[in-house]
Protein backbone atom coordinates (compact mmCIF):
# COMPACT_ATOMS: atom_id res chain seq x y z
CA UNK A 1 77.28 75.58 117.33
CA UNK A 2 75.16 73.01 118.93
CA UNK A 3 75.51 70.60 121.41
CA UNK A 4 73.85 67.35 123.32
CA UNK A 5 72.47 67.92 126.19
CA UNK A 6 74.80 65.21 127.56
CA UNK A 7 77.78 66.61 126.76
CA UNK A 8 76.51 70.40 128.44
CA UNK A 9 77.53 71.68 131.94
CA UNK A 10 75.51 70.83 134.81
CA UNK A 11 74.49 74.55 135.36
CA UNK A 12 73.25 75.09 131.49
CA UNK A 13 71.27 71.06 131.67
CA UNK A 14 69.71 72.64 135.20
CA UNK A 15 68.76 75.85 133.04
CA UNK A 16 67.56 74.10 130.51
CA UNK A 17 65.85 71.53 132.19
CA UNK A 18 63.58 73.95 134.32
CA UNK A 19 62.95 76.73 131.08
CA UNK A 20 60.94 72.89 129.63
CA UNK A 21 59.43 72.76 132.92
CA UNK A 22 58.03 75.99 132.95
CA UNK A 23 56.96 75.33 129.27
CA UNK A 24 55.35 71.71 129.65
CA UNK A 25 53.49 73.28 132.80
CA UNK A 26 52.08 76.28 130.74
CA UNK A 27 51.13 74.24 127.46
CA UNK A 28 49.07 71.87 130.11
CA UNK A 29 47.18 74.72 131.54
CA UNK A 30 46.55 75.92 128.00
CA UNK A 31 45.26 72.80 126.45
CA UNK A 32 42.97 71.79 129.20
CA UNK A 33 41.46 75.40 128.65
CA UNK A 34 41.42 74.61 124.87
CA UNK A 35 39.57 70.97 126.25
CA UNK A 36 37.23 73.16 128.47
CA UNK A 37 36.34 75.47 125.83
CA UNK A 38 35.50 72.49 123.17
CA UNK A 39 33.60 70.26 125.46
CA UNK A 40 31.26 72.61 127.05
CA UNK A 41 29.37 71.35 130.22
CA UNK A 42 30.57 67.99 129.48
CA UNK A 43 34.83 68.91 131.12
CA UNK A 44 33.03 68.84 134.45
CA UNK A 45 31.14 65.85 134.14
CA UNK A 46 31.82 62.30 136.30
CA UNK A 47 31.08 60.36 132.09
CA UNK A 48 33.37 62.96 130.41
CA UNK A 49 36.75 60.91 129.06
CA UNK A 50 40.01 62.69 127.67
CA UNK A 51 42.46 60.55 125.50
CA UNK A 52 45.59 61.92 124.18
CA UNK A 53 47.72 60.45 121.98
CA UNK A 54 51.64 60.31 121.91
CA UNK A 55 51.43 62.70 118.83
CA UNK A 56 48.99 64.90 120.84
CA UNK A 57 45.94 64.53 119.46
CA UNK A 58 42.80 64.68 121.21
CA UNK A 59 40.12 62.42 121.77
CA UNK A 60 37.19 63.27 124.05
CA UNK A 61 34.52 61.01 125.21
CA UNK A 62 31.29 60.53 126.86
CA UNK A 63 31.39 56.81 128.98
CA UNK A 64 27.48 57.47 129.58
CA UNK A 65 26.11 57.59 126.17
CA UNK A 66 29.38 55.79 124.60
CA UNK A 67 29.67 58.47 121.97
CA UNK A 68 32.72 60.83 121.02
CA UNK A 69 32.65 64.19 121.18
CA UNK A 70 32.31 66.58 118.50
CA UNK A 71 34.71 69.70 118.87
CA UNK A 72 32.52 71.70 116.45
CA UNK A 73 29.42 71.25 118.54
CA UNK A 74 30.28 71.77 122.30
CA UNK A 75 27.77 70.49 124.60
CA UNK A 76 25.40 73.16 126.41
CA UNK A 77 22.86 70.81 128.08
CA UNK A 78 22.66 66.73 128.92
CA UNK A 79 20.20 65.27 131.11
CA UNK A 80 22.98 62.68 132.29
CA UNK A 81 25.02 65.34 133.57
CA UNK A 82 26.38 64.49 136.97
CA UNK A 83 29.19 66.89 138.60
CA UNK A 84 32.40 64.74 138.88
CA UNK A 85 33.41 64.39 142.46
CA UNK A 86 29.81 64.80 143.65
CA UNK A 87 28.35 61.74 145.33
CA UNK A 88 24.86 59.92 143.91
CA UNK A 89 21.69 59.62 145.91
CA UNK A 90 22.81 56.04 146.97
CA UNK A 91 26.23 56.89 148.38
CA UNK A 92 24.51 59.97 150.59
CA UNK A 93 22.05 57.07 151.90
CA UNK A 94 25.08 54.88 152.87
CA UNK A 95 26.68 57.47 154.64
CA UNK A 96 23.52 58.87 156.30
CA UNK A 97 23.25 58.94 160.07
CA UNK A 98 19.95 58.19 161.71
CA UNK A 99 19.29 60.52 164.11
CA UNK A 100 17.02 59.42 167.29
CA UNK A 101 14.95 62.13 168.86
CA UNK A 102 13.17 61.35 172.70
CA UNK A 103 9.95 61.21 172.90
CA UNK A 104 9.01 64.03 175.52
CA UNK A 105 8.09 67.14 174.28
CA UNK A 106 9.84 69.30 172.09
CA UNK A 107 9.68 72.97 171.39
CA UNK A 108 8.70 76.10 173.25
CA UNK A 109 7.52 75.01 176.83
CA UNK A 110 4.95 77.37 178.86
């Protein structure tokens, strides 16, 4: 016989309620290995861009060359590549420290 969930005890809603956790958790971890596995280098790129639908479906991007992805042909190689979380060349120049050195003599002394 079935039942709402509303109209359950509060022990079987809590036992429900964390056996969907445990499921929603492990479907994440296996679709962004499915993403991973279809987008080749591209998953760990700062350009790469991951839509999902309310139906689920996919939609993977590239902001760089403003192109979708094709999950038949992952990528292997892109000369716009840049590692997402890694700073540019200009933001390592803004946070660069000038360092002063005095202008006796430096190294081994006799």
């Amino acid at each position: 016989m079935s039942k709402k969930f509303t109209k359950l005890e509060a022990e079987e809603q809590e036992e429900i309620s964390s056996l969907l956790d445990i499921i929603s958790e492990n479907s994440l971890e296996l679709k962004q290995n499915n993403v991973r596995k279809i987008c080749g280098v591209c998953y760990d790129c700062e350009y790469f861009r991951l839509v999902e639908t309310e139906f689920e479906i996919l939609y993977t991007g590239c902001s760089e060359l403003e192109r979708r992805l094709d999950p038949a042909k992952p990528i292997t190689y892109c000369s716009m590549y840049r590692q997402r979380g890694q700073p540019s060349l200009w933001d390592m120049k803004q946070i660069a420290t000038i360092i002063e050195i005095p202008k006796q003599k430096t190294g081994f002394l006799k």
